[in-house]
Protein backbone atom coordinates (compact mmCIF):
# COMPACT_ATOMS: atom_id res chain seq x y z
CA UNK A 1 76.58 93.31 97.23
CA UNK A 2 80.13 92.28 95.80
CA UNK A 3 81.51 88.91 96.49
CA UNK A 4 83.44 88.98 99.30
CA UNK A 5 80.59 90.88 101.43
CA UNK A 6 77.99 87.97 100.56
CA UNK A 7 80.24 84.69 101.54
CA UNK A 8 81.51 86.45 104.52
CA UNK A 9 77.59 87.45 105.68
CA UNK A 10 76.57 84.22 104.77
CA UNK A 11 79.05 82.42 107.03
CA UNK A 12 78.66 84.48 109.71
CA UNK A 13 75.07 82.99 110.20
CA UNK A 14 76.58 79.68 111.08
CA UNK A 15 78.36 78.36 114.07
CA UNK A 16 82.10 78.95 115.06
CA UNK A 17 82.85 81.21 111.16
CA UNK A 18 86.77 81.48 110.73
CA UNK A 19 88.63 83.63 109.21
CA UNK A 20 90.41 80.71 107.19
CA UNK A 21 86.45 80.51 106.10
CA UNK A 22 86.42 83.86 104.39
CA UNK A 23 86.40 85.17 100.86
CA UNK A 24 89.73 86.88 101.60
CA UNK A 25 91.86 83.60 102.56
CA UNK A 26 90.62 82.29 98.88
CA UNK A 27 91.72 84.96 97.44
CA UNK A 28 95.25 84.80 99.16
CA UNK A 29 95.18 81.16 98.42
CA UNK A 30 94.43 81.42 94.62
CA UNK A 31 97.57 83.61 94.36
CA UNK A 32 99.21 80.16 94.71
CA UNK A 33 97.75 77.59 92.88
CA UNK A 34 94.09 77.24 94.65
CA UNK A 35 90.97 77.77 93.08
CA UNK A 36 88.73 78.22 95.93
CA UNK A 37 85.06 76.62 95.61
CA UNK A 38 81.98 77.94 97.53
CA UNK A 39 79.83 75.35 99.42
CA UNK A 40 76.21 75.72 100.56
CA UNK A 41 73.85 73.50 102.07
CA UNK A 42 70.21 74.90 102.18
CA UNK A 43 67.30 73.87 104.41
CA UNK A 44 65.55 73.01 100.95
CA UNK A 45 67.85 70.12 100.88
CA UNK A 46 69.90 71.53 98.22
CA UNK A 47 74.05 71.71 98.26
CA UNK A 48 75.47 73.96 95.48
CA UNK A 49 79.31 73.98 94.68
CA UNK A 50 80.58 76.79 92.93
CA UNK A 51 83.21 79.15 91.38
CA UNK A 52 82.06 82.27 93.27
CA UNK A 53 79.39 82.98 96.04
CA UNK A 54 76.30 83.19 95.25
CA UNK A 55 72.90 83.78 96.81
CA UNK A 56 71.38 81.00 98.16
CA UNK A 57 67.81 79.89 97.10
CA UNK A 58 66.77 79.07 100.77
CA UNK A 59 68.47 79.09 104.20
CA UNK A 60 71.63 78.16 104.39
CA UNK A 61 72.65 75.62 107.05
CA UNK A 62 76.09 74.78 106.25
CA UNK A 63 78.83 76.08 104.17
CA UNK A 64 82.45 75.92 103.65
CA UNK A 65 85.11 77.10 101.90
CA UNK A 66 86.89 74.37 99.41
CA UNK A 67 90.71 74.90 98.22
CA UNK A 68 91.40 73.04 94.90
CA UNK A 69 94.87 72.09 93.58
CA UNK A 70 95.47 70.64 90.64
CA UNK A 71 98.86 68.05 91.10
CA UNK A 72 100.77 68.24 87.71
CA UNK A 73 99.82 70.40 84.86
CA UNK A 74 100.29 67.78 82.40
CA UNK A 75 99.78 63.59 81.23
CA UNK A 76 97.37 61.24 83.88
CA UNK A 77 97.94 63.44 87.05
CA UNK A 78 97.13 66.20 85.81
CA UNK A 79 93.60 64.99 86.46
CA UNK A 80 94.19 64.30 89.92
CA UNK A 81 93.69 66.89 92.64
CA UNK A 82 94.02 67.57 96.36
CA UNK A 83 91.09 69.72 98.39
CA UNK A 84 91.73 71.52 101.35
CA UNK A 85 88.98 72.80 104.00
CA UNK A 86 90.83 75.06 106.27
CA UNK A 87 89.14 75.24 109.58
CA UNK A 88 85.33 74.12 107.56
CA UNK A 89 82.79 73.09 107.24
CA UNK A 90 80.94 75.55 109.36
CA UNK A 91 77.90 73.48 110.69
CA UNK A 92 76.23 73.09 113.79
CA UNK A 93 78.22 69.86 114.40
CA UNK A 94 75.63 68.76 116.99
CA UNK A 95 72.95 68.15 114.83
CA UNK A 96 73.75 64.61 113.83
CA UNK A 97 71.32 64.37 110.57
CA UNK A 98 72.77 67.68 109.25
CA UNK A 99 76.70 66.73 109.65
CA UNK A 100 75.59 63.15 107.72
CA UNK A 101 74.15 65.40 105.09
CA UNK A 102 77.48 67.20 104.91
CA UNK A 103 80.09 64.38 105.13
CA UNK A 104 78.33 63.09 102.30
CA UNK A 105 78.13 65.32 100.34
CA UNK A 106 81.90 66.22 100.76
CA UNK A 107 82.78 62.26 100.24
CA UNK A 108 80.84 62.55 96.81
CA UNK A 109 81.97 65.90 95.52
CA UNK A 110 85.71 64.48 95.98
CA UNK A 111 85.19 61.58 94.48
CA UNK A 112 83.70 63.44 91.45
CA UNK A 113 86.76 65.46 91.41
CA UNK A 114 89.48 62.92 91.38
CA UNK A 115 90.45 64.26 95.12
CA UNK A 116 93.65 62.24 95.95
CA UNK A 117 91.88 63.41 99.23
CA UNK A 118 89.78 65.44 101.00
CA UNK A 119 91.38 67.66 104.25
CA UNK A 120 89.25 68.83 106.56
CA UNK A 121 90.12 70.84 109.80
CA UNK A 122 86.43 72.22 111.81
CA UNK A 123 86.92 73.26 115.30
CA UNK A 124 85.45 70.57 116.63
CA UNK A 125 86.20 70.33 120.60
CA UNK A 126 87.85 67.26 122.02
CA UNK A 127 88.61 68.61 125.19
CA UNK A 128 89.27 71.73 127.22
CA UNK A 129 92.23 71.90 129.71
CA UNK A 130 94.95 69.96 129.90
CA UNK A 131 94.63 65.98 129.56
CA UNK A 132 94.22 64.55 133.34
CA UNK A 133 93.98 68.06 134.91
CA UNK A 134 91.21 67.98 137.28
CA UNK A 135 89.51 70.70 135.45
CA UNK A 136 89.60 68.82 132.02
CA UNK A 137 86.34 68.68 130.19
CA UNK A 138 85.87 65.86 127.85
CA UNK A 139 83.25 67.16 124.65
CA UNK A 140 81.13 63.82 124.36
CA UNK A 141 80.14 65.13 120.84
CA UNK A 142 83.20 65.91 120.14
CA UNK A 143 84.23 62.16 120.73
CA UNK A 144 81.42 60.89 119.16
CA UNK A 145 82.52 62.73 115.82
CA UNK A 146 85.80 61.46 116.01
CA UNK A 147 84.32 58.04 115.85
CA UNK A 148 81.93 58.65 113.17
CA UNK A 149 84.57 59.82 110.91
CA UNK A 150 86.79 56.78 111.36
CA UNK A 151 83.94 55.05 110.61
CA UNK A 152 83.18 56.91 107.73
CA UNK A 153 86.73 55.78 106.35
CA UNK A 154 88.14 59.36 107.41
CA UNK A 155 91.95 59.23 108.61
CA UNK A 156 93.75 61.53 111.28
CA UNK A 157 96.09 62.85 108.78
CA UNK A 158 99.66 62.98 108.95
CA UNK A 159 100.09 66.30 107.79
CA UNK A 160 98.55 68.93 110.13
CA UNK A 161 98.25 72.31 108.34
CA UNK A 162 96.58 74.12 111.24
CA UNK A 163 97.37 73.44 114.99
CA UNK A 164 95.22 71.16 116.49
CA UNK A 165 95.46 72.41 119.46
CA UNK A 166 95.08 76.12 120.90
CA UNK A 167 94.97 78.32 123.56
CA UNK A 168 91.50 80.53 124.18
CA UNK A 169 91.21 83.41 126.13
CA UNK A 170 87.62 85.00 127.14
CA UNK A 171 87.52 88.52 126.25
CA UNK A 172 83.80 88.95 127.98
CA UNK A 173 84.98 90.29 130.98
CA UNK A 174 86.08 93.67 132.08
CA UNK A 175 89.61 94.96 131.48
CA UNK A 176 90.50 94.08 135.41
CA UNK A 177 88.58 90.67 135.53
CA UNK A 178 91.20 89.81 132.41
CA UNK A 179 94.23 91.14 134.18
CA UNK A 180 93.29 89.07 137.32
CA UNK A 181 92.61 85.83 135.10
CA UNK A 182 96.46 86.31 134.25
CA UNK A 183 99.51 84.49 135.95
CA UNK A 184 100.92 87.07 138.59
CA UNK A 185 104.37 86.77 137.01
CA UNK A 186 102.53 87.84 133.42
CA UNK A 187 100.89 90.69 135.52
CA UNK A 188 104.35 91.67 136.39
CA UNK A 189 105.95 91.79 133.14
CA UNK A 190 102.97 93.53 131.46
CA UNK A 191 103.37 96.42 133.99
CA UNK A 192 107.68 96.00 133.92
CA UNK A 193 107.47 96.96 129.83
CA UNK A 194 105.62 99.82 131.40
CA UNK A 195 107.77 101.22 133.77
CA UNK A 196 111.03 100.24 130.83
CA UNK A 197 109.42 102.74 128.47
CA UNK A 198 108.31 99.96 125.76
CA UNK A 199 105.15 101.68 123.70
CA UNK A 200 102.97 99.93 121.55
CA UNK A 201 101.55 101.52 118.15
CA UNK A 202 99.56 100.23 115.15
CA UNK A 203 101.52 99.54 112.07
CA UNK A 204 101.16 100.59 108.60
CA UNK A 205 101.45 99.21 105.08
CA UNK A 206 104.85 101.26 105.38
CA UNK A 207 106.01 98.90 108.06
CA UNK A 208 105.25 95.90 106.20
CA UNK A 209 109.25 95.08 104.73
CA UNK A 210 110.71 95.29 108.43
CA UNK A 211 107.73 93.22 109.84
CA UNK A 212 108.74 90.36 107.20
CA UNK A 213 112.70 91.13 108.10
CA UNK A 214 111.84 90.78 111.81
CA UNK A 215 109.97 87.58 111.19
CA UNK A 216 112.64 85.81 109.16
CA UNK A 217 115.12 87.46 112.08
CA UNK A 218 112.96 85.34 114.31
CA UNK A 219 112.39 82.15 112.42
CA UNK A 220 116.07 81.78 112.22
CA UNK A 221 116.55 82.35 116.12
CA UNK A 222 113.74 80.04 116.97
CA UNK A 223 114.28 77.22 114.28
CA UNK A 224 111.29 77.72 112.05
CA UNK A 225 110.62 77.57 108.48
CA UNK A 226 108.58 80.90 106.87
CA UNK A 227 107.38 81.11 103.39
CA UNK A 228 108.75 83.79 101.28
CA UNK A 229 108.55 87.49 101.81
CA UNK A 230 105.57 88.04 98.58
CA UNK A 231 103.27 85.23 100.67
CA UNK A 232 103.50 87.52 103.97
CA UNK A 233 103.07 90.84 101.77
CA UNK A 234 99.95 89.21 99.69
CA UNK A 235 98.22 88.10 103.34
CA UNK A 236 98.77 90.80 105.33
CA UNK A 237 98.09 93.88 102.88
CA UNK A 238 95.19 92.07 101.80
CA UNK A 239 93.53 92.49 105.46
CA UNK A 240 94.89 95.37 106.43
CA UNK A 241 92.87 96.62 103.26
CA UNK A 242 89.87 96.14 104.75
CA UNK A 243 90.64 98.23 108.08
CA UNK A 244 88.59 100.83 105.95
CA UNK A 245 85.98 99.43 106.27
CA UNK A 246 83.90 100.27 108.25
CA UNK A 247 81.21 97.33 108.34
CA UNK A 248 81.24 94.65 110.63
CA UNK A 249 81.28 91.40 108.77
CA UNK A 250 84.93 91.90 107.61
CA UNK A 251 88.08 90.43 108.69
CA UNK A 252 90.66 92.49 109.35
CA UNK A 253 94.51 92.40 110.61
CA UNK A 254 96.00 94.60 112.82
CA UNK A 255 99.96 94.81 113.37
CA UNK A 256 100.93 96.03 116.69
CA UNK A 257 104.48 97.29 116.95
CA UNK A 258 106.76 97.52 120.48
CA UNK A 259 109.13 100.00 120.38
CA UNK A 260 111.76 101.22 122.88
CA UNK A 261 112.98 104.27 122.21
CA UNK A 262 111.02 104.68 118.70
CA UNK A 263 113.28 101.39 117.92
CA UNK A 264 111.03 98.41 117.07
CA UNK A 265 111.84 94.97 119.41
CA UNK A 266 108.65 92.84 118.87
CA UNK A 267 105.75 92.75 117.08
CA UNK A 268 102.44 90.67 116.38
CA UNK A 269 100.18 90.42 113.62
CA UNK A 270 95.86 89.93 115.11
CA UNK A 271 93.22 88.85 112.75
CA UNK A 272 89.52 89.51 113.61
CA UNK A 273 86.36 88.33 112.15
CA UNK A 274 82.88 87.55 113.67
CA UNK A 275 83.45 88.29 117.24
CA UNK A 276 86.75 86.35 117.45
CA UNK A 277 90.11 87.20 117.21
CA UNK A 278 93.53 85.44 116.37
CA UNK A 279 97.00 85.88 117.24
CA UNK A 280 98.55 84.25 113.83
CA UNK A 281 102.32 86.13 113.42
CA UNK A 282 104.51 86.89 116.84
CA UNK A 283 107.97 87.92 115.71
CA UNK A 284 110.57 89.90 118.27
CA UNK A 285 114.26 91.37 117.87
CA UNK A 286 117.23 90.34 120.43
CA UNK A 287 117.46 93.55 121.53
CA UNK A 288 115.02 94.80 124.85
CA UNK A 289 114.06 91.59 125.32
CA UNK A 290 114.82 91.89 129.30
CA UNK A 291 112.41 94.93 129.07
CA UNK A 292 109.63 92.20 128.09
CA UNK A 293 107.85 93.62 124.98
CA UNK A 294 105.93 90.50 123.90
CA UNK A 295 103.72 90.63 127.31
CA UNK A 296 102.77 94.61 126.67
CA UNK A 297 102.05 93.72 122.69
CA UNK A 298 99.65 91.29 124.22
CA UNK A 299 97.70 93.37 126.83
CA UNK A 300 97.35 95.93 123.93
CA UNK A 301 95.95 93.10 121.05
CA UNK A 302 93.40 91.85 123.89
CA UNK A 303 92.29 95.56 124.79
CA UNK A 304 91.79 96.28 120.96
CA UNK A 305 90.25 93.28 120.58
CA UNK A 306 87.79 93.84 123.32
CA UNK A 307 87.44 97.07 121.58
CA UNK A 308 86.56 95.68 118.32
CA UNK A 309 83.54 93.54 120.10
CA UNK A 310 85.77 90.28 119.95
CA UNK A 311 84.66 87.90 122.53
CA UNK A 312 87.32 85.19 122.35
CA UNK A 313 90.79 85.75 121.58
CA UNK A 314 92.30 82.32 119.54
CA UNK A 315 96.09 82.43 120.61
CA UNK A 316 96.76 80.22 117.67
CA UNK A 317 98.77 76.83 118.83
CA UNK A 318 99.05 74.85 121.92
CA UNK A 319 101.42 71.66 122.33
CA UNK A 320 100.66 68.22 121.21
CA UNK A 321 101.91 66.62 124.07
CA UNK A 322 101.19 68.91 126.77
CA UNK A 323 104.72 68.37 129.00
CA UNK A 324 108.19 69.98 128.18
CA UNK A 325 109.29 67.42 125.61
CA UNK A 326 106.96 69.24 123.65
CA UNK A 327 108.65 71.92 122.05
CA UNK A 328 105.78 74.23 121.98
CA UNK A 329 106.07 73.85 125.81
CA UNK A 330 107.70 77.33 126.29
CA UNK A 331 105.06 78.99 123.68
CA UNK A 332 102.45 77.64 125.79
CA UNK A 333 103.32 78.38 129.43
CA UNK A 334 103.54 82.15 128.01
CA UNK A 335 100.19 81.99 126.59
CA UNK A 336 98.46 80.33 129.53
CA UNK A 337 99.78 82.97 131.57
CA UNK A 338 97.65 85.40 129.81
CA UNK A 339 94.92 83.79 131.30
CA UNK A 340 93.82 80.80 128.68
CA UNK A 341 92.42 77.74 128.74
CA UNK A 342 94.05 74.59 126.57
CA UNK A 343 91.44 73.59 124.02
CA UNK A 344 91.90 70.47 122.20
CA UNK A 345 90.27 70.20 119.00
CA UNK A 346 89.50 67.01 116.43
CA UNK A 347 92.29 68.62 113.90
CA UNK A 348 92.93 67.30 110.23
CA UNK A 349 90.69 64.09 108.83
CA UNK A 350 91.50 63.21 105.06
CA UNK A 351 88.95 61.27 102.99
CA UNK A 352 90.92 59.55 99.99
CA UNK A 353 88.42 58.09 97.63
CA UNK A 354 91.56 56.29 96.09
CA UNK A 355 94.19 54.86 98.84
CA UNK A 356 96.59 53.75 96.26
CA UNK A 357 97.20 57.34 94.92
CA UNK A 358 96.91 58.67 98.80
CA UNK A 359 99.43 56.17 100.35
CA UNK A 360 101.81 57.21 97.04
CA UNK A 361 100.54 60.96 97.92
CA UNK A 362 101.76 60.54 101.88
CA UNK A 363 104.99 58.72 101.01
CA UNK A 364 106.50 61.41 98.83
CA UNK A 365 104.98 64.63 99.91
CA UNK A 366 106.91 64.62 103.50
CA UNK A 367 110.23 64.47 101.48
CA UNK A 368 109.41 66.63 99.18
CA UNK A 369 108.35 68.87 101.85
CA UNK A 370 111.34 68.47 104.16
CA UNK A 371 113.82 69.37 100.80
CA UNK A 372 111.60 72.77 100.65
CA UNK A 373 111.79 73.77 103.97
CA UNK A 374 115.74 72.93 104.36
CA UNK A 375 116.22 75.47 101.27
CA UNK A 376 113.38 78.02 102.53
CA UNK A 377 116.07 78.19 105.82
CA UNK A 378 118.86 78.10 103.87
CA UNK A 379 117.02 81.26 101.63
CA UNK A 380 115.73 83.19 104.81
CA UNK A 381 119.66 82.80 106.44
CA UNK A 382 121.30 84.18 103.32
CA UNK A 383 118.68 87.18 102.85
CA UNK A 384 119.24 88.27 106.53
CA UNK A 385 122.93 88.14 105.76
CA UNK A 386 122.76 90.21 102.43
């Protein structure tokens, strides 16, 4: 069994695996400076770091994928490193003596590492709905995590790589039940894209450059920064690779193109893996847009989806604040008319076994940060004008 199959059957034994848990994302992520680490904790009481997956001794009951960056290549620093958990540990975060097991663990390996920090990012549920609806839930574990880890020294980080908030739709139900769960205006516009003569088709590697050109079309329109054009390429050819194959414990990425006319106006890019499935890239032209692409492109991901035995479909970002100051508010009202509920999740918690170098860490990354994205705009404005 090669690498990638053994991680990604291993996690799939454990609760809530994610795609940003897979073999594949460390692979995309070592492209740029990562070396991803393999964690296992085993019912024999053993935890095992290491450079590639390996078969554990005993059962597993916990794992997660580690990203490891090194800061500077040379002098003091160069000794100093950052590690990155994105959307791990997988755990059963219920079991109280098992997530102590973990946390420790983690707090000990970055220590041993000279971590300027430790990120990590679980789906751990907060809440579901939206904060004083009457149908808000409040997760009591979910709480009582949150408390542990500030206890534990953990911080609510300032720098939020995933969203910590989302929108999930149920796939469970039949075709119609879905369609009725949806906002009668969606309904509408799902069934106008019809009648306007937008199709939907599954891309292909060839598609690829004028997916990217659409995207940066879009970032520009909407005010968002994108990573280059190679990151995009390296991501999404690497899952679309494994469309071939034809087991089940793979994750995979479908592109689903809207076309009027044979003319592209919107696309949007679906991971799936273990049941679930994401909705990571949306990009759209400024042309057809009255004929209301982005509502078909959706009915189609959640019927292939539901095709691919995906249960839950992870629409990938919900607003912070959940009013229209936010300015995700328009982003969400679209996706909770597909029929979703707001889930509210714990988010980013650093460890930093050394505050000094953290506080130094959280001063001058933003700025440094904020410089990369103002030229990465600058970049994407000039290409789309060459």
């Amino acid at each position: 069994m090669n690498s990638a199959h053994l991680w990604n059957d291993l996690i799939q034994t454990l609760p809530n695996p994610h795609f940003l848990q897979t073999y594949e994302w460390g692979q995309v992520k070592a492209k740029y400076g990562w070396q991803p680490l393999y964690a296992v904790w085993t019912e024999d009481g053993a935890f095992r770091v290491s450079a590639a997956p390996q078969t554990p001794a005993a059962h597993p009951q916990a794992a997660c994928l580690l990203l490891k960056k090194q800061i500077l290549k040379r002098g003091f620093a160069a000794r100093l490193s950052i590690l990155y958990a994105p959307k791990g540990p997988l755990l059963d975060w219920n079991d109280a003596l098992l997530r102590k097991r973990v946390l420790d663990d983690l707090q000990t390996f970055a220590k041993q590492q000279g971590a300027i920090f430790l990120k990590i990012d679980p789906d751990v549920v907060l809440a579901r709905g939206v904060p004083g609806a009457e149908d808000e839930i409040v997760e009591e574990n979910g709480q009582t995590i949150k408390a542990e880890l500030g206890g534990r020294g953990w911080v609510d980080s300032r720098e939020q790589i995933q969203f910590r908030n989302t929108v999930i739709l149920d796939l469970s139900a039949a075709e119609e039940e879905t369609l009725k769960r949806m906002k009668p205006k969606t309904r509408y516009n799902i069934r106008l894209a019809e009648r306007k003569g937008v199709s939907v088709r599954e891309g292909t590697s060839s598609d690829l450059p004028a997916l990217y050109k659409m995207y940066a079309e879009t970032s520009v329109r909407d005010g968002f920064v994108i990573r280059d054009e190679n990151y995009y390429m390296t991501v999404w050819r690497l899952f679309m690779s494994n469309l071939e194959d034809l087991t089940l414990n793979v994750p995979v990425c479908v592109p689903l193109i809207a076309e009027v006319e044979n003319e592209p106006a919107a696309a949007v890019f679906v991971f799936m893996f273990a049941g679930r499935a994401y909705y990571v890239y949306g990009m759209s032209r400024g042309v057809h847009r009255e004929k209301m692409p982005t509502y078909l492109l959706q009915w189609e991901a959640i019927k292939r989806a539901k095709a691919k035995g995906c249960s839950r479909y992870d629409l990938w970002g919900a607003p912070e604040v959940f009013d229209e100051s936010d300015s995700m508010w328009g982003v969400y009202r679209f996706k909770e008319g597909l029929g979703g509920e707001a889930t509210r999740t714990l988010g980013a918690y650093d460890f930093a076994p050394n505050k000094l170098w953290y506080n130094l860490y959280a001063e001058v990354m933003p700025r440094l940060l904020d410089a990369m994205r103002a030229r990465g705009k600058e970049k994407t404005k000039q290409g789309l004008s060459a």
